[in-house]
C-alpha atoms as a PDB file:
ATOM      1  CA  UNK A   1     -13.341 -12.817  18.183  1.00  0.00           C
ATOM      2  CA  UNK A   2     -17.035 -13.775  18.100  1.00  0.00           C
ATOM      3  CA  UNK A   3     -19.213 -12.843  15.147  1.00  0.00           C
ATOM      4  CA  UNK A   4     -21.617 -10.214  17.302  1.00  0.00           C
ATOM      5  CA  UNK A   5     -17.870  -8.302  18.466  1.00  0.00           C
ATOM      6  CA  UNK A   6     -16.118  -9.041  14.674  1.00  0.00           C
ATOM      7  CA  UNK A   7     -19.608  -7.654  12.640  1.00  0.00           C
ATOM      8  CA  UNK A   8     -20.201  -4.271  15.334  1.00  0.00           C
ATOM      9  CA  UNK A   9     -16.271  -3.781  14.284  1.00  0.00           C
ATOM     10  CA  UNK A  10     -16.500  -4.345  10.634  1.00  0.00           C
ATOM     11  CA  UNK A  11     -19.305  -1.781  10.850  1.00  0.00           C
ATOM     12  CA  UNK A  12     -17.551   0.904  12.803  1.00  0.00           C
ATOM     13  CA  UNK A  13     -14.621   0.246  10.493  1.00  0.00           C
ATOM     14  CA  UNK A  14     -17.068   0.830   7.553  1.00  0.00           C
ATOM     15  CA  UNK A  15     -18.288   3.760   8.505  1.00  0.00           C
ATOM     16  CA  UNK A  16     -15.605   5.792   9.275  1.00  0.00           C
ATOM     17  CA  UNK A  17     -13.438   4.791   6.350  1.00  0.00           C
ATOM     18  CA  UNK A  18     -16.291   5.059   3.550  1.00  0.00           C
ATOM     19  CA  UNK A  19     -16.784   8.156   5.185  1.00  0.00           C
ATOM     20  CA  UNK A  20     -13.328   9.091   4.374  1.00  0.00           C
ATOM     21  CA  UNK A  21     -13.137   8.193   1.201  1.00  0.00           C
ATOM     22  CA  UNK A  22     -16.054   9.453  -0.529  1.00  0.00           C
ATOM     23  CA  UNK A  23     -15.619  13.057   1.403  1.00  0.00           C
ATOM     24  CA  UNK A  24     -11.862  13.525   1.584  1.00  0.00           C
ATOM     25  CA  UNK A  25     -10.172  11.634  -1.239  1.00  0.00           C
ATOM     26  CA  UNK A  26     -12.604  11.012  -4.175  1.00  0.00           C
ATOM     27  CA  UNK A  27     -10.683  13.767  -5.701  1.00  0.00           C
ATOM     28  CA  UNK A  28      -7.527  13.256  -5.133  1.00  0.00           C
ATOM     29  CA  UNK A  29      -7.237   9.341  -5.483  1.00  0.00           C
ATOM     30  CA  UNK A  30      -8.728   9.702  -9.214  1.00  0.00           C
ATOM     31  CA  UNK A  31      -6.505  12.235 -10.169  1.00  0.00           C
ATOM     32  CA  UNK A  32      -3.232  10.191  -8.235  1.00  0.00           C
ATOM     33  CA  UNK A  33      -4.379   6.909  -9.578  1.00  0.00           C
ATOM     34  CA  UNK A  34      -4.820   7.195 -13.741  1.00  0.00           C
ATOM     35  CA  UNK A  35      -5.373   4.327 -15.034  1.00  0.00           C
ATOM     36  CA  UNK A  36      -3.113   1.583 -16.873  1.00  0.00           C
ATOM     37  CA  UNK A  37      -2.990   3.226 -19.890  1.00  0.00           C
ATOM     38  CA  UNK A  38      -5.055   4.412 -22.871  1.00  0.00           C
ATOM     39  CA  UNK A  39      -7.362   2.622 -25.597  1.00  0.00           C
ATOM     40  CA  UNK A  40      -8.272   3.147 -28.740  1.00  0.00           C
ATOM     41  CA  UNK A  41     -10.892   4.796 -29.243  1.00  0.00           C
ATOM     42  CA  UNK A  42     -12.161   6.368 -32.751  1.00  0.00           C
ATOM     43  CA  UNK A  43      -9.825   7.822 -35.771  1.00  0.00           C
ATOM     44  CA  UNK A  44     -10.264  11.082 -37.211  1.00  0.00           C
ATOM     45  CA  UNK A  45      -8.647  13.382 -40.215  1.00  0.00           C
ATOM     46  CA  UNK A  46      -5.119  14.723 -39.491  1.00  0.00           C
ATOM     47  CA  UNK A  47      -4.677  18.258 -37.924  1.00  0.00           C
ATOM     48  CA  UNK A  48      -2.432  20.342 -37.975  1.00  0.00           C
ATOM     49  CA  UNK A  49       0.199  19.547 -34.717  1.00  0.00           C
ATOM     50  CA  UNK A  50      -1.185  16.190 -34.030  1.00  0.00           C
ATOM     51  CA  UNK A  51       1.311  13.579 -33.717  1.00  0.00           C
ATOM     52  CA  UNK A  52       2.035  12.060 -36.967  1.00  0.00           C
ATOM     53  CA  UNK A  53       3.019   8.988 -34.970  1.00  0.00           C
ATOM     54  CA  UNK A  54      -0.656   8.285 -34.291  1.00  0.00           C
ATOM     55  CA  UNK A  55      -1.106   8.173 -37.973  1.00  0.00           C
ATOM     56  CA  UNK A  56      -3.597   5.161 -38.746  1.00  0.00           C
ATOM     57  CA  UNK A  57      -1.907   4.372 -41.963  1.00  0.00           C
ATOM     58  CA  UNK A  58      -4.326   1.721 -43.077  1.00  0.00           C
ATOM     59  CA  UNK A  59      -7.631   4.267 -43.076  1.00  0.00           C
ATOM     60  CA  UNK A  60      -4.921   7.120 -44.669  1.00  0.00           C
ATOM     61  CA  UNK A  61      -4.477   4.757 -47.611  1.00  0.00           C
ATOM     62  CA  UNK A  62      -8.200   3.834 -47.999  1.00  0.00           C
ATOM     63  CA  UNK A  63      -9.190   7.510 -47.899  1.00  0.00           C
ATOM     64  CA  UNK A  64      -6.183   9.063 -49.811  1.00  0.00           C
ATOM     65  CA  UNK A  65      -5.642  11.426 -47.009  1.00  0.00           C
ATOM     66  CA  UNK A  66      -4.312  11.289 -43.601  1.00  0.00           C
ATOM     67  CA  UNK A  67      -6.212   9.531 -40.675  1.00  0.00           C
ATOM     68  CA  UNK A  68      -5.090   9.715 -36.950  1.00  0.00           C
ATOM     69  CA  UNK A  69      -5.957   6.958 -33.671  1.00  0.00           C
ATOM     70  CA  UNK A  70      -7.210   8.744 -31.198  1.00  0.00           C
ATOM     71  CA  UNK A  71      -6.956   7.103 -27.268  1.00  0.00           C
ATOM     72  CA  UNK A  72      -8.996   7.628 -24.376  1.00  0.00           C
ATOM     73  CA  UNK A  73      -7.969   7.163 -20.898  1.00  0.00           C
ATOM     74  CA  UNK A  74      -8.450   3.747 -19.500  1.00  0.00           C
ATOM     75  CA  UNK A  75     -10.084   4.518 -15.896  1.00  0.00           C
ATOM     76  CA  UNK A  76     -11.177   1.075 -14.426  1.00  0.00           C
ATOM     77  CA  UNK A  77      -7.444  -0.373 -12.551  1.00  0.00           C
ATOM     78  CA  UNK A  78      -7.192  -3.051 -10.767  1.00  0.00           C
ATOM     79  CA  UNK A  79      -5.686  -2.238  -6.638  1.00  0.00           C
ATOM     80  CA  UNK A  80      -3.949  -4.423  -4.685  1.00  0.00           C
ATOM     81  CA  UNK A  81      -3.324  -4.086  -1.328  1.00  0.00           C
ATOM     82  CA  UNK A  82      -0.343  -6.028  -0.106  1.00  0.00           C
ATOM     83  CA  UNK A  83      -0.869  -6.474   3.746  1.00  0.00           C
ATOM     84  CA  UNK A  84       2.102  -7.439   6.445  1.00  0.00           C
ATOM     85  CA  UNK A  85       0.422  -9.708   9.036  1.00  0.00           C
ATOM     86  CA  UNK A  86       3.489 -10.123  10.439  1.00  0.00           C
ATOM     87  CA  UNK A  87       4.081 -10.397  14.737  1.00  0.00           C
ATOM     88  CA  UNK A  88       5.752  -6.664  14.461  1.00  0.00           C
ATOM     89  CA  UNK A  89       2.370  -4.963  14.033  1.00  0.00           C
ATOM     90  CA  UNK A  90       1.305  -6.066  16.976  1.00  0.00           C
ATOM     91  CA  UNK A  91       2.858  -2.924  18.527  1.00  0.00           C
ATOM     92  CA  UNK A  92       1.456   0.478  19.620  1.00  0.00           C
ATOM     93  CA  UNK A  93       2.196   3.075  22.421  1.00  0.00           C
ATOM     94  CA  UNK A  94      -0.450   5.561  21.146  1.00  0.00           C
ATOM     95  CA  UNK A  95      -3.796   5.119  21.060  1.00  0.00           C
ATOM     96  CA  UNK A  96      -3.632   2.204  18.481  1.00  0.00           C
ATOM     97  CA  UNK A  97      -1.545  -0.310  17.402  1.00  0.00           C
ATOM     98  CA  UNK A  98       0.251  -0.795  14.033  1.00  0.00           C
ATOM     99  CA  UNK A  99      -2.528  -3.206  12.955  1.00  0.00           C
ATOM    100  CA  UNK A 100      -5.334  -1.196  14.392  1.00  0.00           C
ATOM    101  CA  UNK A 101      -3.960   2.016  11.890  1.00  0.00           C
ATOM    102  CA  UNK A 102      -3.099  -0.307   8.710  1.00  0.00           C
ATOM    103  CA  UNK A 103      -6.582  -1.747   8.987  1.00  0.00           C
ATOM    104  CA  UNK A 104      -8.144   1.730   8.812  1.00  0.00           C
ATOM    105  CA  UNK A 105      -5.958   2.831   5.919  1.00  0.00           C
ATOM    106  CA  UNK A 106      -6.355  -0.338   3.310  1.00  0.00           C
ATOM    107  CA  UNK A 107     -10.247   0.028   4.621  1.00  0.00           C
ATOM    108  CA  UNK A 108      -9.934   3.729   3.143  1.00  0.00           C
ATOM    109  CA  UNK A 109      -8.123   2.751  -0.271  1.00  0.00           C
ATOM    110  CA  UNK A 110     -10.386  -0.337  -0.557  1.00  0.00           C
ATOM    111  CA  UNK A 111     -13.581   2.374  -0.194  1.00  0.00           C
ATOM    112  CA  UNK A 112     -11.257   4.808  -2.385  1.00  0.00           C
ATOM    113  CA  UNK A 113     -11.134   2.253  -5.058  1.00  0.00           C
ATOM    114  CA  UNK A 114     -14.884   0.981  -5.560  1.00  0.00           C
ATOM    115  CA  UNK A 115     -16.147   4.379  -5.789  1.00  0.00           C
ATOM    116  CA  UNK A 116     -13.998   4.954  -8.464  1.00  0.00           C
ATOM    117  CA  UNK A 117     -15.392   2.008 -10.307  1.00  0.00           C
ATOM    118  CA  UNK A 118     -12.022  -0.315  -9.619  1.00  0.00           C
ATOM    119  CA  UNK A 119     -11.297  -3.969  -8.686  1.00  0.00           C
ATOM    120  CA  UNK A 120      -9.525  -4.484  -5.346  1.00  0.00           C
ATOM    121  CA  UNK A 121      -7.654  -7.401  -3.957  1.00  0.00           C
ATOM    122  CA  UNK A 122      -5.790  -7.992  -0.851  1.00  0.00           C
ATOM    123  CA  UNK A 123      -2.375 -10.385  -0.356  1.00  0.00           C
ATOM    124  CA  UNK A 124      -1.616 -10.886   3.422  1.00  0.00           C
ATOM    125  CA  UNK A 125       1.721 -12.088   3.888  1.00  0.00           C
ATOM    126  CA  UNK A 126       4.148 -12.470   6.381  1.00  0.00           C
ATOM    127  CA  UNK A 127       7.114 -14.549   5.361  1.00  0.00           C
ATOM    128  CA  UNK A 128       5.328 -16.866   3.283  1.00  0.00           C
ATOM    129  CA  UNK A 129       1.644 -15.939   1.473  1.00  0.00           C
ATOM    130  CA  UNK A 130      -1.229 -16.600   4.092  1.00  0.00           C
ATOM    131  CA  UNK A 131      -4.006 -15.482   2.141  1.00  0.00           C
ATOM    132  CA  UNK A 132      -4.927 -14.121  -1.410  1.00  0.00           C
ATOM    133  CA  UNK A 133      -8.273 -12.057  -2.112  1.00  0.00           C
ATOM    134  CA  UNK A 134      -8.676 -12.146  -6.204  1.00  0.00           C
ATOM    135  CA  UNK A 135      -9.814  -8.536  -6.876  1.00  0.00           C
ATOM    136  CA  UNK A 136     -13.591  -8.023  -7.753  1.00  0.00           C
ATOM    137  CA  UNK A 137     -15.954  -5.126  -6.811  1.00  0.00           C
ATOM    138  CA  UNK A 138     -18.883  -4.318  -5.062  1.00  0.00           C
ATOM    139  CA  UNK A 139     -19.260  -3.645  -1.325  1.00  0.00           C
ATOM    140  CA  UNK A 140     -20.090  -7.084  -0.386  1.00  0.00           C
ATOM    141  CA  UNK A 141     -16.375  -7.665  -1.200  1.00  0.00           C
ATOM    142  CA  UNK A 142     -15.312  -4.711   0.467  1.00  0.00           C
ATOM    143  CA  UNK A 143     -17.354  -6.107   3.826  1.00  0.00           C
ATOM    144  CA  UNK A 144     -15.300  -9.426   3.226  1.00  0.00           C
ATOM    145  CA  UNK A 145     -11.927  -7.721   3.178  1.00  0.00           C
ATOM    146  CA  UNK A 146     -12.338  -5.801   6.148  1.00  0.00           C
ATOM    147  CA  UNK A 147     -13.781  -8.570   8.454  1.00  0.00           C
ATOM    148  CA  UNK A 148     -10.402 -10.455   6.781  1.00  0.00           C
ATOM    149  CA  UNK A 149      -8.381  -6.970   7.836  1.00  0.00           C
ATOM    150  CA  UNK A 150      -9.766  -7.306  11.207  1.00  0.00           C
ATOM    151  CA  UNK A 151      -9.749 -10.920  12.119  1.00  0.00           C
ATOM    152  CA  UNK A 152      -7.207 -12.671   9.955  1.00  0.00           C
ATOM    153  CA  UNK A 153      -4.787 -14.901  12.135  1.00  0.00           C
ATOM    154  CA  UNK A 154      -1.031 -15.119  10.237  1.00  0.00           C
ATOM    155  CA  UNK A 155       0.577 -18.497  10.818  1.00  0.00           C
ATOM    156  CA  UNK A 156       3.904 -17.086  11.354  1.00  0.00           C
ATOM    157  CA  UNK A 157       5.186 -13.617  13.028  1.00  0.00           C
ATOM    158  CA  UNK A 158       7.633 -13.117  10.687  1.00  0.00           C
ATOM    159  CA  UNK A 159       7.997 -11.094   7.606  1.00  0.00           C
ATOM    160  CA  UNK A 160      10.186 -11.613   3.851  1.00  0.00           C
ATOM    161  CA  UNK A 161       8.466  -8.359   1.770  1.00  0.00           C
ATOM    162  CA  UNK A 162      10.615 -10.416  -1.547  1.00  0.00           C
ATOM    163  CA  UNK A 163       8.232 -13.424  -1.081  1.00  0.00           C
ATOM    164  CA  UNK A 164       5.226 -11.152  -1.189  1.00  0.00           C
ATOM    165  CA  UNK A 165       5.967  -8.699  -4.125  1.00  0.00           C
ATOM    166  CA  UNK A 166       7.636 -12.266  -5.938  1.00  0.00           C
ATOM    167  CA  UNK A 167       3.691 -13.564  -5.794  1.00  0.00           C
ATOM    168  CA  UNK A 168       2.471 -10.342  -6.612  1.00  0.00           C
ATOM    169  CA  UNK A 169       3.850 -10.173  -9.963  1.00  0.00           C
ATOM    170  CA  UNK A 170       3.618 -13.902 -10.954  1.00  0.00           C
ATOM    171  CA  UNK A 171      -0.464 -13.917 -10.084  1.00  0.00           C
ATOM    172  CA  UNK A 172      -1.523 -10.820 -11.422  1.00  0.00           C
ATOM    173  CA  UNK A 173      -0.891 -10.287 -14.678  1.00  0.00           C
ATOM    174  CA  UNK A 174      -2.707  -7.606 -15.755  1.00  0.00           C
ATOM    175  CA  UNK A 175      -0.911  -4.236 -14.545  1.00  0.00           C
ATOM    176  CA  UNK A 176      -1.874  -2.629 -11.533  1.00  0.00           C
ATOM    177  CA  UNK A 177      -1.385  -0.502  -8.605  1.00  0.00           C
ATOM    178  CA  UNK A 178      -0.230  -1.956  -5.528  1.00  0.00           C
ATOM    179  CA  UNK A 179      -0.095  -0.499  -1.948  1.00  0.00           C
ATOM    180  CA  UNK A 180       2.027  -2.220   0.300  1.00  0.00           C
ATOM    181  CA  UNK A 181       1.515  -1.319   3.452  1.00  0.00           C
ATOM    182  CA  UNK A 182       4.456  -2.796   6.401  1.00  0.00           C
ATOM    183  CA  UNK A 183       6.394  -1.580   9.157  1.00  0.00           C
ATOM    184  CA  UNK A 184       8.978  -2.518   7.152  1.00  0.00           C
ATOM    185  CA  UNK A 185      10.765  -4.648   9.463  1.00  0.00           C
ATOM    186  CA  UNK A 186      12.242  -7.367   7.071  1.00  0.00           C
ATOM    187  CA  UNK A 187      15.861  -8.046   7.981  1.00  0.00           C
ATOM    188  CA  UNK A 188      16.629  -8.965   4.265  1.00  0.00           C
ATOM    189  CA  UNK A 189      16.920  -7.148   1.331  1.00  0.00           C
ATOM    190  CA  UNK A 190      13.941  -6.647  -0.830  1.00  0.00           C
ATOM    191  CA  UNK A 191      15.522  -3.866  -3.662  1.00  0.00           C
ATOM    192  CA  UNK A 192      15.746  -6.462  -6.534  1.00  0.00           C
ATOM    193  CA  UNK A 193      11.988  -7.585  -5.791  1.00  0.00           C
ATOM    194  CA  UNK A 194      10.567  -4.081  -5.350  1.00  0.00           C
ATOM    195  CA  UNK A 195      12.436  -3.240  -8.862  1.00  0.00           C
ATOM    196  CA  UNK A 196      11.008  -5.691 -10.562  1.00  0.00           C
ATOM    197  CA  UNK A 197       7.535  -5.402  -9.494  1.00  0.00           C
ATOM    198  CA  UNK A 198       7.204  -1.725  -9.901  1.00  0.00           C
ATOM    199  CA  UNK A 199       8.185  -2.214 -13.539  1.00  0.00           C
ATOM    200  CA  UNK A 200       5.302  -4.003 -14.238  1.00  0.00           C
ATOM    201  CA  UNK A 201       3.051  -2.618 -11.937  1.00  0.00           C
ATOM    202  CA  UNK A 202       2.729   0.592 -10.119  1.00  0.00           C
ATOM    203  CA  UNK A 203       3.958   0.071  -6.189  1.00  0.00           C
ATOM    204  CA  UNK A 204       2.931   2.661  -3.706  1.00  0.00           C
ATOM    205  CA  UNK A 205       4.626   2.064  -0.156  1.00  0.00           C
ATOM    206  CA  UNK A 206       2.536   3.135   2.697  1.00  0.00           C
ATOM    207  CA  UNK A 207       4.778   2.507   6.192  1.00  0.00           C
ATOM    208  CA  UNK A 208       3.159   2.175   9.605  1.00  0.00           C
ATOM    209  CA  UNK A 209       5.430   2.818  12.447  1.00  0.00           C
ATOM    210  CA  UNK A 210       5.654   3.569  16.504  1.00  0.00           C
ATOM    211  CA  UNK A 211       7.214   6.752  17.882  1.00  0.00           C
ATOM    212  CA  UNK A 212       8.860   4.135  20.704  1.00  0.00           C
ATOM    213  CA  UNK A 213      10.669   2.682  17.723  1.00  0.00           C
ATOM    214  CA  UNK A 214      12.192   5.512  17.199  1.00  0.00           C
ATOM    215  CA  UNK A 215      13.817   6.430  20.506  1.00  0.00           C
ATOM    216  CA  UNK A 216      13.734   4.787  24.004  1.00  0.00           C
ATOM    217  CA  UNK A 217      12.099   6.608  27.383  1.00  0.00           C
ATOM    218  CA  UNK A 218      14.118   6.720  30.074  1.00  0.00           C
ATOM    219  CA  UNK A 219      12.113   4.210  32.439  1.00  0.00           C
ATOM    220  CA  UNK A 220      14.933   1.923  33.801  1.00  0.00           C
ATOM    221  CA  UNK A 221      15.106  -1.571  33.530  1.00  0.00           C
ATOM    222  CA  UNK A 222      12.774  -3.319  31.087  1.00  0.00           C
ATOM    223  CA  UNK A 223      12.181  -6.499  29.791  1.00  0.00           C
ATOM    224  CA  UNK A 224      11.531  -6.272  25.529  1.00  0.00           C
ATOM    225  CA  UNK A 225      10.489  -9.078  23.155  1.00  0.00           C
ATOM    226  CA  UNK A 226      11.184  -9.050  19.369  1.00  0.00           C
ATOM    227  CA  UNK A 227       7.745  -9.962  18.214  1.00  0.00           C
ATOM    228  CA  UNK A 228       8.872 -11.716  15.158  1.00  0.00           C
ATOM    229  CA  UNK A 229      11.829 -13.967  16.741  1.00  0.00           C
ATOM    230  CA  UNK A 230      10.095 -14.143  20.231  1.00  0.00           C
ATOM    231  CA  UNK A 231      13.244 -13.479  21.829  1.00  0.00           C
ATOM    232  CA  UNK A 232      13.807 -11.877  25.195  1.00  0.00           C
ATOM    233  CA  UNK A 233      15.862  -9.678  26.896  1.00  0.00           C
ATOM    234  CA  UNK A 234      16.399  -7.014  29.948  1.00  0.00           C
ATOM    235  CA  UNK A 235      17.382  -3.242  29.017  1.00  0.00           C
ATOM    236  CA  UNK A 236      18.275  -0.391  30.522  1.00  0.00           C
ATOM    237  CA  UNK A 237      16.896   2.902  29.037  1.00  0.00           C
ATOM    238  CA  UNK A 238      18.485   4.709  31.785  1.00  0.00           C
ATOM    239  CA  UNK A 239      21.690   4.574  29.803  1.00  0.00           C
ATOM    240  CA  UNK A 240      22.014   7.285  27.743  1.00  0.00           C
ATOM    241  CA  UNK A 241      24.859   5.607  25.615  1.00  0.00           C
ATOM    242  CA  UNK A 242      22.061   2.785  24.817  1.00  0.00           C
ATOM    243  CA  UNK A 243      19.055   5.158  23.832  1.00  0.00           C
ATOM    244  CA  UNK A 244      21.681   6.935  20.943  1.00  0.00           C
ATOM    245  CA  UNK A 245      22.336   3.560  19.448  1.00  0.00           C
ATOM    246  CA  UNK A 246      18.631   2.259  19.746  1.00  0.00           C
ATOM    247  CA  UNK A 247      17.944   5.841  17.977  1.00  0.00           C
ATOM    248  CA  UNK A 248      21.007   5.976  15.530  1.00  0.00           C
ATOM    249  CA  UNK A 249      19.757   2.217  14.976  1.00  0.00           C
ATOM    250  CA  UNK A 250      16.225   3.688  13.975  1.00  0.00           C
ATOM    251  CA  UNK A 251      17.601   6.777  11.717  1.00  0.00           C
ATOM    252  CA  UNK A 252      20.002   4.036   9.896  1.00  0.00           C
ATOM    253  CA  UNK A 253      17.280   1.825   9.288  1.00  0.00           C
ATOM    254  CA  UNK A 254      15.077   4.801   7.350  1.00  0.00           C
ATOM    255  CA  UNK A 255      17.564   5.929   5.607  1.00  0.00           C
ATOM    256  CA  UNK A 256      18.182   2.775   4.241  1.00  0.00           C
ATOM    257  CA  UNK A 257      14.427   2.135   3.206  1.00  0.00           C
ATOM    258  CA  UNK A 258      14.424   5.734   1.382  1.00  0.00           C
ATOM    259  CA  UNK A 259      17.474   5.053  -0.558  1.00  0.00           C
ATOM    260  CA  UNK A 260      15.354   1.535  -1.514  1.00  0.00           C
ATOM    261  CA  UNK A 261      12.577   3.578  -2.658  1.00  0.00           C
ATOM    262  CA  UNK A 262      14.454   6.264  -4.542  1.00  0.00           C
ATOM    263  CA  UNK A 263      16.199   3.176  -6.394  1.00  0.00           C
ATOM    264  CA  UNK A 264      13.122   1.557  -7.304  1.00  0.00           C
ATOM    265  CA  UNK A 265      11.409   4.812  -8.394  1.00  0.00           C
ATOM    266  CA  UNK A 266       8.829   4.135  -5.339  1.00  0.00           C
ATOM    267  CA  UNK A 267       6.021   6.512  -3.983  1.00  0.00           C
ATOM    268  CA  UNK A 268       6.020   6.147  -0.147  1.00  0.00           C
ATOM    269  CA  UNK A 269       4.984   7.988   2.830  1.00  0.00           C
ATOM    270  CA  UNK A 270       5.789   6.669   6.103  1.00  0.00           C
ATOM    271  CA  UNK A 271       2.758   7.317   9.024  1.00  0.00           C
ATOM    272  CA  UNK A 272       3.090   6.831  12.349  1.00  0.00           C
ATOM    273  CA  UNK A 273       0.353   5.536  14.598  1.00  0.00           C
ATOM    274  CA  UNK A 274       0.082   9.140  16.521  1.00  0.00           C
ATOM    275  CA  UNK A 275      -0.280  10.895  13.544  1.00  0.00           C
ATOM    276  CA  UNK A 276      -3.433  11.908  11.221  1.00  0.00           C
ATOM    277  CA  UNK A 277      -3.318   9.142   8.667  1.00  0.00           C
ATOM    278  CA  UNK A 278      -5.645  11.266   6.890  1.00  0.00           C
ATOM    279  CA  UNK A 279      -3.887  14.153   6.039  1.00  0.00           C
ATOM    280  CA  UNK A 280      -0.470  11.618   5.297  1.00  0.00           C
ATOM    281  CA  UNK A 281      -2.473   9.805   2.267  1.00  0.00           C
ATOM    282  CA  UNK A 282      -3.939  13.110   0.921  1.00  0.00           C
ATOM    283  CA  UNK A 283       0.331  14.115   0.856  1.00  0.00           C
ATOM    284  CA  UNK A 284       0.884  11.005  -0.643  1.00  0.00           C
ATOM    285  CA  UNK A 285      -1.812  11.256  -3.573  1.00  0.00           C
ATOM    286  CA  UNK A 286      -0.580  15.111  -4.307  1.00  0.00           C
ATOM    287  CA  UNK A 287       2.795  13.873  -4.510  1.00  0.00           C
ATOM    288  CA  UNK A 288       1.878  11.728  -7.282  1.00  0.00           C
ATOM    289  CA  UNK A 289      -0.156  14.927  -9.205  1.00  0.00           C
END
C-alpha cells in the first residue's frame, strides 16, 4: 500500500474509532476493566467491622492500639491485544472483511485504553509470532499500531492460538488484560494454553466471523479455497444434504469453542462482520460489571 493510501486510512481509522471510544465506552471499559489489583495506601485506627485481617500489626504494637492497611485501587493496566494475521481473515461477504472489522475493534480498545491512562501492546501471530509491540502510551503509539493493524503482511496463513497465548505469558510478566481477537479457526486444541494464561492474566476473547461460514447459499457449483492450507476444491451448494453438514459442521465447531471458554473461565463475545460491533463490545464490557 503506498504511504499517501496507508496514512488517509490510518486517519479514517482514527477517527472513527477514537470517536468511539471516548463517546460510547469511556464508561463502560473503566468500570469492565479494574485494574490488577490494589496498593497500599495509608493505615488508620481500627473501626468497628473493618477486617481485622488488614490489621498492620507492626504500627498496632508501636501505638498500643490497633492500626489497619488501607488499599486503593490500582487503575493504570497494562492491554494487550493478541491479533490473528492469519490467511482466514481474509474473508468477508458483507460489507467488510474479517480483517477490515478486527482492525476497527483493537483500534477502539487501543483508543479505549489510552484514555484511561493504560499501556497497550499488540502480538500478531499466526502460527508462529510475526510481530511484538511492547506496550507504552501516548497516541503516537496508538498511530503506530494502527498503520501496523492496517498494513502488516503475516509470513504464513496459518494459525496455532497455543503458540501465541504460550508467548504471551512468558514476555509479559506483569499481569494484564489481554484481548484476543481470531476467527478462531485453529484446528488444534488450545484449552491447556488459554488455562494457563488466564490465570495469570485476564483473557477476554473477542471472535470475528462470516455469516457464509455459517451456512452455504444455494448457488450451484463453486470452486472454494481454504485460505490457510491453500487447498482447492469444487462444491455443490445445490445439495441440500451438503449445506446441513457444512452448517452442523459450523454449530459443532461453536459449541466446542464455548465449552473452551466456560473451562477456562473466559469472557467472549463472538461478532460477526454484518453486525454492529459497537453495540457487541458494550455487551461484552456489561457482562463483565
Amino acid at each position: 500500500m503506498e504511504t499517501s493510501e496507508l496514512l488517509k486510512k490510518v486517519r479514517q481509522i482514527e477517527i472513527k474509532t477514537r470517536g468511539l471510544s471516548r463517546n460510547i465506552f469511556a464508561g463502560e471499559y473503566h468500570t469492565a476493566f479494574k485494574g490488577r489489583g490494589m496498593t497500599f495506601s495509608e493505615v488508620r485506627e481500627y473501626q468497628y467491622g473493618d477486617d481485622v485481617r488488614s490489621i498492620d500489626w507492626n504500627v498496632t504494637a508501636r501505638f498500643n492500639k490497633p492500626f489497619i492497611k488501607v488499599f486503593e485501587e490500582e487503575r493504570e493496566l497494562t492491554v494487550i491485544l493478541l491479533i490473528d494475521v492469519s490467511g482466514s481473515l481474509d474473508f468477508g461477504t458483507g460489507v467488510s472483511l474479517k480483517r477490515n472489522i478486527m482492525t476497527e475493534i483493537a483500534a477502539t480498545l487501543a483508543f479505549s485504553a489510552i484514555q484511561n491512562n493504560d499501556k497497550i501492546g499488540v502480538i500478531f501471530f499466526s502460527d508462529k509470532i510475526e510481530k511484538f509491540i511492547p506496550p507504552q502510551k501516548g497516541r503516537k503509539h496508538i498511530l503506530y499500531i494502527i498503520r501496523e493493524l492496517i498494513d502488516f503482511k503475516p509470513t504464513s496463513n496459518k494459525t496455532d492460538i497455543s503458540k501465541a497465548l504460550s508467548y504471551f505469558t512468558n514476555v509479559i510478566k506483569k499481569r494484564s488484560t489481554a484481548f484476543l481477537i481470531s476467527d478462531f479457526m485453529d484446528q488444534n486444541s488450545f484449552n491447556d494454553a488459554l488455562t494457563i494464561a488466564n490465570k495469570k492474566h485476564d483473557i477476554v476473547a473477542v471472535q470475528i466471523y462470516d455469516k457464509r461460514e455459517t451456512e452455504l447459499p444455494a448457488v450451484g457449483l463453486i470452486k472454494v479455497k481454504d485460505a490457510e492450507t491453500d487447498e482447492r476444491i469444487w462444491i455443490n451448494t445445490n445439495d441440500n444434504r451438503l449445506r446441513k453438514i457444512y452448517s452442523d459442521m459450523w454449530t459443532e465447531k461453536q459449541l466446542l469453542l464455548q465449552q473452551t471458554f466456560q473451562k477456562s473461565k473466559i469472557d467472549n463475545v463472538s461478532i460477526d462482520t454484518d453486525e454492529d460491533y459497537v453495540k457487541a463490545l458494550i455487551r461484552l464490557f456489561k457482562l463483565r460489571n
